[in-house]
Protein backbone atom coordinates (compact mmCIF):
# COMPACT_ATOMS: atom_id res chain seq x y z
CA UNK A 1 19.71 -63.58 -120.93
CA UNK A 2 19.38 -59.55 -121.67
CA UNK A 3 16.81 -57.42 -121.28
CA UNK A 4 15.50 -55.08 -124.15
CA UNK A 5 13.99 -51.31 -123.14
CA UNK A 6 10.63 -52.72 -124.07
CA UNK A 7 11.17 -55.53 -121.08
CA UNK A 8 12.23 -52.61 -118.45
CA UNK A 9 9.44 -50.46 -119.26
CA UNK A 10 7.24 -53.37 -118.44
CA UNK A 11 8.39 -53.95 -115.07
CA UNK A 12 8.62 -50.46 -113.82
CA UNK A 13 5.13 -50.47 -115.04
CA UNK A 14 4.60 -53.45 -112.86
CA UNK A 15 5.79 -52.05 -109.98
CA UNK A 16 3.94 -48.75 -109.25
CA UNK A 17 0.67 -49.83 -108.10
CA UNK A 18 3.29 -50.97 -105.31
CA UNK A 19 5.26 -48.21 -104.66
CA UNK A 20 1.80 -45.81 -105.01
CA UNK A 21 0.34 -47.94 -102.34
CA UNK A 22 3.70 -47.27 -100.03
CA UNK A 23 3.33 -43.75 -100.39
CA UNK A 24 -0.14 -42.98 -99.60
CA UNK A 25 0.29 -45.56 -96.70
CA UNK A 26 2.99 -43.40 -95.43
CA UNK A 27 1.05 -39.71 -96.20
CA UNK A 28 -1.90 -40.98 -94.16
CA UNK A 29 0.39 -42.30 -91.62
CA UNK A 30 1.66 -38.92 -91.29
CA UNK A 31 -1.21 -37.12 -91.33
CA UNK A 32 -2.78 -39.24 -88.73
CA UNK A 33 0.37 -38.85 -86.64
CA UNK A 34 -0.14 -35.34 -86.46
CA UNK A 35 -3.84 -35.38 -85.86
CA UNK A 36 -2.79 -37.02 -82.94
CA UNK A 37 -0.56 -34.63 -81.98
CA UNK A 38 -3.06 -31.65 -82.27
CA UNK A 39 -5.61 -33.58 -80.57
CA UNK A 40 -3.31 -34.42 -77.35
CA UNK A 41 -1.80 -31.29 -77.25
CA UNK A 42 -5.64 -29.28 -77.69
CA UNK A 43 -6.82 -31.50 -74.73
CA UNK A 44 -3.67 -31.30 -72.88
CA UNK A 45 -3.52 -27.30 -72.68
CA UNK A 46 -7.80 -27.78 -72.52
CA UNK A 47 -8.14 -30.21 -69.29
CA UNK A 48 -4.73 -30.57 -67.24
CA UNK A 49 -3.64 -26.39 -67.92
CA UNK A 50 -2.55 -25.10 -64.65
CA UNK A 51 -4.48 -22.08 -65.70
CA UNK A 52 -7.70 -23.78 -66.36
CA UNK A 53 -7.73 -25.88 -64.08
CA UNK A 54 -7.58 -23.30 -61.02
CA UNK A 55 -10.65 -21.54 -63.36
CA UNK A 56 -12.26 -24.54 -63.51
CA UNK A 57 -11.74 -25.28 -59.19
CA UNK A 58 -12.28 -21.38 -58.63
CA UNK A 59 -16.07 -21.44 -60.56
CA UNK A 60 -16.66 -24.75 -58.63
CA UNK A 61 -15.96 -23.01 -55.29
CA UNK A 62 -18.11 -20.03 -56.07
CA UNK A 63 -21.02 -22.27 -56.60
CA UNK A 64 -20.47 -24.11 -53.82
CA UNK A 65 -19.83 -22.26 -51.03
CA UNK A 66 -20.18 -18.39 -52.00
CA UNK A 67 -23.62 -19.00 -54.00
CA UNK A 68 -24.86 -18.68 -49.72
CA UNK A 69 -22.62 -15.86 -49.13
CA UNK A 70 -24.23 -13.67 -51.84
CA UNK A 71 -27.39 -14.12 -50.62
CA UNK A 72 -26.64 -13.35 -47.28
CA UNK A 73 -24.27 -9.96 -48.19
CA UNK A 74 -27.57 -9.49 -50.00
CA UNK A 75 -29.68 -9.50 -46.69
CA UNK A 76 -26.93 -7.80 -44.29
CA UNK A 77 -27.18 -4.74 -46.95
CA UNK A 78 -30.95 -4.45 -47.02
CA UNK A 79 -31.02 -4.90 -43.07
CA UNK A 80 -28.21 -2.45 -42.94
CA UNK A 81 -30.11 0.08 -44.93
CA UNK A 82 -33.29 -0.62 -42.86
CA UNK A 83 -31.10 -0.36 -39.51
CA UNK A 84 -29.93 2.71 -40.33
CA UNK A 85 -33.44 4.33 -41.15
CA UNK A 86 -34.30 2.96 -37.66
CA UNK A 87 -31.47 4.97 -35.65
CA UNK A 88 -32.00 7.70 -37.54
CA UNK A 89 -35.49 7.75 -36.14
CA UNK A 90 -34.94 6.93 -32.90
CA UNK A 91 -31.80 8.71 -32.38
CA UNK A 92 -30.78 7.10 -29.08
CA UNK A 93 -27.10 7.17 -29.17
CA UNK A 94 -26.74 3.60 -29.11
CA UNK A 95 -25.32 0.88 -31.78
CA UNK A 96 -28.60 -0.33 -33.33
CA UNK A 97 -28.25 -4.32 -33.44
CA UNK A 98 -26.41 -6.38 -35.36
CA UNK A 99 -27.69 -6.84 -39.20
CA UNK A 100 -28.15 -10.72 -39.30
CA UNK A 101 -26.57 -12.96 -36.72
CA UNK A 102 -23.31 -12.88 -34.43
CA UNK A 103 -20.17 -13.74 -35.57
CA UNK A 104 -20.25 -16.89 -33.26
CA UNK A 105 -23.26 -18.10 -34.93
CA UNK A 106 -21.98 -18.35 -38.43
CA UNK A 107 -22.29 -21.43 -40.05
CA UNK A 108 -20.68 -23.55 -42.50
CA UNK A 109 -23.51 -25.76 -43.74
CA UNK A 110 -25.71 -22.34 -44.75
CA UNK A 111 -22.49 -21.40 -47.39
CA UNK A 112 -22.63 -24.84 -48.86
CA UNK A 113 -19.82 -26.39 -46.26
CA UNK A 114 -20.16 -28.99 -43.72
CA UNK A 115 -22.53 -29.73 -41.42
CA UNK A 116 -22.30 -27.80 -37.86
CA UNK A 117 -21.26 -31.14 -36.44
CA UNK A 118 -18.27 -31.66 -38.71
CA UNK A 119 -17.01 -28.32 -38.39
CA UNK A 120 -17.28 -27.93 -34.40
CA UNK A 121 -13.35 -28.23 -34.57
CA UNK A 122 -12.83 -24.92 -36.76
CA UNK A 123 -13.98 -22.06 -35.49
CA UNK A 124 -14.01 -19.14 -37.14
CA UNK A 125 -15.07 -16.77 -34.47
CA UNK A 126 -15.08 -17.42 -30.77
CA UNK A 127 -17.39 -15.00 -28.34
CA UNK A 128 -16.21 -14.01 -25.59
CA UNK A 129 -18.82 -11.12 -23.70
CA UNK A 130 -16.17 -9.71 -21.99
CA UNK A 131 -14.50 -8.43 -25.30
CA UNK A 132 -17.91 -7.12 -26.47
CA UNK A 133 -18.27 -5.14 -23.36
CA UNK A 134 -14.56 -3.76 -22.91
CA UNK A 135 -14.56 0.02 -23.64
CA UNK A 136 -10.79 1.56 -23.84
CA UNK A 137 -9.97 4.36 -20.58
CA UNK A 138 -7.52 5.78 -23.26
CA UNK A 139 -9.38 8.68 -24.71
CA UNK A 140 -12.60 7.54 -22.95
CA UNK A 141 -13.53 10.90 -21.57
CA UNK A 142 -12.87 12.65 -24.99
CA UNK A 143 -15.41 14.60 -26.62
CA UNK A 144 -13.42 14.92 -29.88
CA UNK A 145 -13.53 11.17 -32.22
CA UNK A 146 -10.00 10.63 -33.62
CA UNK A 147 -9.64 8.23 -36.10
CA UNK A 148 -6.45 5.49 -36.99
CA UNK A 149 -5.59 4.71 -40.94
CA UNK A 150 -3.56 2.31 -42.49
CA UNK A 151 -1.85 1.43 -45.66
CA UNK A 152 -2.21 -2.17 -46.02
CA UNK A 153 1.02 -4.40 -45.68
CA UNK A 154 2.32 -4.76 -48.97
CA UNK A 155 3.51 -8.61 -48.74
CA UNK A 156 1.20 -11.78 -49.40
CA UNK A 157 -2.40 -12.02 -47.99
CA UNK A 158 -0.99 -13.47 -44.72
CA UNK A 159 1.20 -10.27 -44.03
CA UNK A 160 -1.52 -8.41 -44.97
CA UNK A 161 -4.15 -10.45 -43.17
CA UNK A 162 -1.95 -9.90 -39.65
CA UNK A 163 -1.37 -6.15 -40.05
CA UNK A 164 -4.84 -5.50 -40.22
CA UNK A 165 -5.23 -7.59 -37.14
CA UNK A 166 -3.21 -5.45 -35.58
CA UNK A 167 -4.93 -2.55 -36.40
CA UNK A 168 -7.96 -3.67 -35.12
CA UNK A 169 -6.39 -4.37 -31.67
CA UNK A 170 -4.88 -0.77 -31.69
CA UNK A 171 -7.65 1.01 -32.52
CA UNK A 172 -9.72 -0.89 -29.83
CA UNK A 173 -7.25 -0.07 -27.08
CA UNK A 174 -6.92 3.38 -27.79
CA UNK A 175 -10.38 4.35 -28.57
CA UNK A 176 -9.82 5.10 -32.32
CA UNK A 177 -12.29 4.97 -34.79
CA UNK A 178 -10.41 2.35 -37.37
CA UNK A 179 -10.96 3.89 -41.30
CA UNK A 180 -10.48 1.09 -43.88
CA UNK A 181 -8.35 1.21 -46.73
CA UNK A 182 -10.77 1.53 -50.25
CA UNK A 183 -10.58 -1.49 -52.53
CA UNK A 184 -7.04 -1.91 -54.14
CA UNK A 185 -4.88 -4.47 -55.82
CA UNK A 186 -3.45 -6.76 -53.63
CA UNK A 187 0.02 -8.52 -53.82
CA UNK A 188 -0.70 -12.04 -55.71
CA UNK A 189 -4.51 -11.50 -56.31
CA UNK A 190 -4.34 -9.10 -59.32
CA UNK A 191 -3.26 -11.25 -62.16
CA UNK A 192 -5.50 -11.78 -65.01
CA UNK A 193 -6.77 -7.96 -64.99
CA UNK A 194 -8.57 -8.21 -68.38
CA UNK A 195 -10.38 -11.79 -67.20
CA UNK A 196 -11.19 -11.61 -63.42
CA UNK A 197 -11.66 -8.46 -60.60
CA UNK A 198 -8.56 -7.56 -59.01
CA UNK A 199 -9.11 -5.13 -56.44
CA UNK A 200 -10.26 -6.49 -52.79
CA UNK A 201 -11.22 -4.53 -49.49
CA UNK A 202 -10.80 -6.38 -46.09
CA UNK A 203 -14.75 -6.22 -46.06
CA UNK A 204 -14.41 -9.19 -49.01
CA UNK A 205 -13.13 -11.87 -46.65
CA UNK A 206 -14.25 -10.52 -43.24
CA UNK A 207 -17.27 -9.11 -41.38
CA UNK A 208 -15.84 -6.44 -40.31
CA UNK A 209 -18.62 -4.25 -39.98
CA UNK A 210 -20.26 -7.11 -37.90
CA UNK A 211 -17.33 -6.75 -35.35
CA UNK A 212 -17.78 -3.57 -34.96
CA UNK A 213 -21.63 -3.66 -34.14
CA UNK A 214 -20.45 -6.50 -31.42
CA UNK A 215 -17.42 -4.55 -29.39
CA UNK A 216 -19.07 -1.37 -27.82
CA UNK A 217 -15.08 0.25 -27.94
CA UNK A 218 -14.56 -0.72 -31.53
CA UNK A 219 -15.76 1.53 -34.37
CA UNK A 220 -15.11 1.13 -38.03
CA UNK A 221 -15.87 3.04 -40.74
CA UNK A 222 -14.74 3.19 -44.43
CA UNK A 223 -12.17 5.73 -46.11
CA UNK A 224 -15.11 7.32 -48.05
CA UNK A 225 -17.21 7.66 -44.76
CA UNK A 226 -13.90 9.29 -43.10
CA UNK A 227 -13.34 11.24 -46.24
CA UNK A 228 -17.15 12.81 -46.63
CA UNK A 229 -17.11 13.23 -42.36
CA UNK A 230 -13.80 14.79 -42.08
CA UNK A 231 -11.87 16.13 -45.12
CA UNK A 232 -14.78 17.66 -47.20
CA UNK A 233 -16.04 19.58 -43.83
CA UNK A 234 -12.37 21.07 -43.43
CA UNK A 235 -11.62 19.25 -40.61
CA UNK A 236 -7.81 18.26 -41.72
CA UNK A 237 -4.53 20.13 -41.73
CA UNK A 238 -1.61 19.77 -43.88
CA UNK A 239 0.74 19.29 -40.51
CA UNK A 240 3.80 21.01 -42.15
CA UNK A 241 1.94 24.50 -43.33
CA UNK A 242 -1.54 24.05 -41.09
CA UNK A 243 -3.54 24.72 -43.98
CA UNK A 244 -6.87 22.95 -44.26
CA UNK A 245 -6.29 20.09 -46.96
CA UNK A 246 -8.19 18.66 -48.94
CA UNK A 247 -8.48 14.91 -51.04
CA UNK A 248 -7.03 14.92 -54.48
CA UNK A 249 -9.35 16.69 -56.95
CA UNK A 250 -11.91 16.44 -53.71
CA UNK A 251 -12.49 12.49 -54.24
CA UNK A 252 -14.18 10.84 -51.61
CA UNK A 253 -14.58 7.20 -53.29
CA UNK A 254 -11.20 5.58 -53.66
CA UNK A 255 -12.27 2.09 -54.69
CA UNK A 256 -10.56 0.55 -57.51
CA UNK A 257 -7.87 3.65 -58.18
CA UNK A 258 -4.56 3.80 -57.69
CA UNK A 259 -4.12 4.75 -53.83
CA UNK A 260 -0.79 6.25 -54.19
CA UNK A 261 -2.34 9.88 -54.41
CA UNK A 262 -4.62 9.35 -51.42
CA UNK A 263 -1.52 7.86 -49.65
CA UNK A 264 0.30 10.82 -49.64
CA UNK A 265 -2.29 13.07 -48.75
CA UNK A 266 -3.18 11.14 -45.58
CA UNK A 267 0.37 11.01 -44.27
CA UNK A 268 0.05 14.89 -45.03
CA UNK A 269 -2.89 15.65 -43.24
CA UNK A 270 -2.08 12.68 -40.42
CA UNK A 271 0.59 11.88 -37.28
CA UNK A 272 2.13 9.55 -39.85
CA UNK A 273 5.39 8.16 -37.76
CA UNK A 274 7.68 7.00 -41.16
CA UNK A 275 10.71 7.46 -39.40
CA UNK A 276 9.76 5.11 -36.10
CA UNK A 277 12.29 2.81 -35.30
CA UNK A 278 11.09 -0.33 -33.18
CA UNK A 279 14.86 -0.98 -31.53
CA UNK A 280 14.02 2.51 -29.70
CA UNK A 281 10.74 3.21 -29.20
CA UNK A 282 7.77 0.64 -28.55
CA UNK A 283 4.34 1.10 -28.54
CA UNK A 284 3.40 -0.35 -24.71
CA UNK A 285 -0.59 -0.38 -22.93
CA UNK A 286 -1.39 -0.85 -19.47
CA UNK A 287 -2.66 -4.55 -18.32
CA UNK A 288 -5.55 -3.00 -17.15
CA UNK A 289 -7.87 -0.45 -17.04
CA UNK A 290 -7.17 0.65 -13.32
CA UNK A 291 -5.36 4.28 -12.89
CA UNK A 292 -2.46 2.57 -11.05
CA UNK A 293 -2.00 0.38 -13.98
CA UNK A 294 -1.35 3.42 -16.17
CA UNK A 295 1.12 4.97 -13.57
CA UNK A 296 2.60 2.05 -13.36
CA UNK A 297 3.43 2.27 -16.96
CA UNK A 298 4.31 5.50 -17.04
């Protein structure tokens, strides 16, 4: 049996309600497919991103446990103002007391961390009165204050962490007043410039100025303080000419700048040993502070 053109058009007419059906079906399929995709990938890069999740752990933390610590940096700078009126008035040549509390008495629970009974096994600080009392011989009958500065190690925190450890230990033995480096970038904590801060001093993660109010032979002091005391008055020489030198364009406050500049000029004005090598010459101290201990080592 044929089929006439009349008969053909009939069926094809027929059929497209069909095939219409099939391709919207397939259109929304698509487009569903790929709001599924968005939607994944949106909450994907939203809720398991590396980088917001360490924002998201980093804003918890600061609410938790440095919400205290503001408050009390708060109080330790009022009292430290306050102290400071107070020797000023009563001039008596002593370390005025400490600003808060001791070292030793920090605790956890009052910086949003565990109790004092769950954290007897980490101690951050442990007093020992002997330490607090121990004034250096070395330079202990000198009427002029020298000073030791640093450039902080340029590895991770760690490095840097035990260099300025032990610059703390040299300055105590040899009866240096330690200057602190101003507030610079730091190797692995200055990413993210335009979103977070970037530049850290030592006084950031450590009461530094608090150890220094406990030892009676420690003394610390920041690079401004040095700067204002010691530079501005003309009391440093270029070692190579013996000219009185001065900071770069006469800064004093070095926070936050580039420290290459005020690098240079201290290892200028400063015994700056670049060219010490360790396999020859060590530094050495007595055991003790007895005169036989010190010709013994010499």
């Amino acid at each position: 049996m044929s089929s006439t053109p009349a008969d053909e058009r009939t069926r094809n007419r027929g059929a497209s309600p069909s095939t219409n059906a099939s391709s919207q079906t397939y259109i929304l399929f698509v487009v569903t497919c790929l709001f599924v995709s968005m939607t994944g990938n949106f909450l994907h890069h939203r809720l398991a991103d590396p980088h917001n999740v360490h924002k998201h752990a980093m804003r918890q933390f600061e609410m938790n446990h440095l919400g205290g610590h503001a408050k009390l940096d708060e109080q330790m700078k009022k009292q430290k103002i306050a102290t400071k009126l107070q020797s000023t008035v009563t001039d008596s040549g002593e370390k005025p007391p400490p600003p808060v509390h001791d070292l030793a008495g920090l605790s956890c629970s009052d910086h949003g961390g565990p109790s004092d009974d769950l954290a007897k096994e980490m101690i951050y600080w442990s007093d020992i009165p002997s330490d607090d009392k121990f004034v250096s011989p070395i330079g202990a009958n000198s009427d002029k204050r020298k000073y030791l500065t640093f450039e902080p190690d340029g590895g991770g925190f760690n490095n840097i962490r035990m260099s300025m450890e032990t610059m703390i230990v040299m300055a105590h033995a040899m009866s240096r007043t330690l200057v602190m480096p101003p507030s610079q970038g730091m190797y692995l904590l200055r990413k993210d410039r335009g979103k977070q801060r970037v530049h850290f001093s030592f006084d950031d993660f450590y009461h530094l100025e608090q150890v220094g109010y406990e030892h009676a032979g420690l003394h610390v002091i920041s690079m401004e303080e040095f700067l204002l005391t010691e530079a501005m008055t003309g009391n440093l020489f270029n070692t190579t000419t013996g000219d009185v030198a001065f900071p770069p364009n006469n800064q004093t406050n070095w926070d936050g700048i580039d420290p290459k500049p005020l690098k240079e000029y201290l290892r200028d004005v400063t015994l700056t040993p670049l060219n010490w090598n360790p396999g020859s010459c060590l530094v050495a101290f007595p055991s003790d502070d007895g005169p036989e201990h010190f010709a013994e080592l010499d």
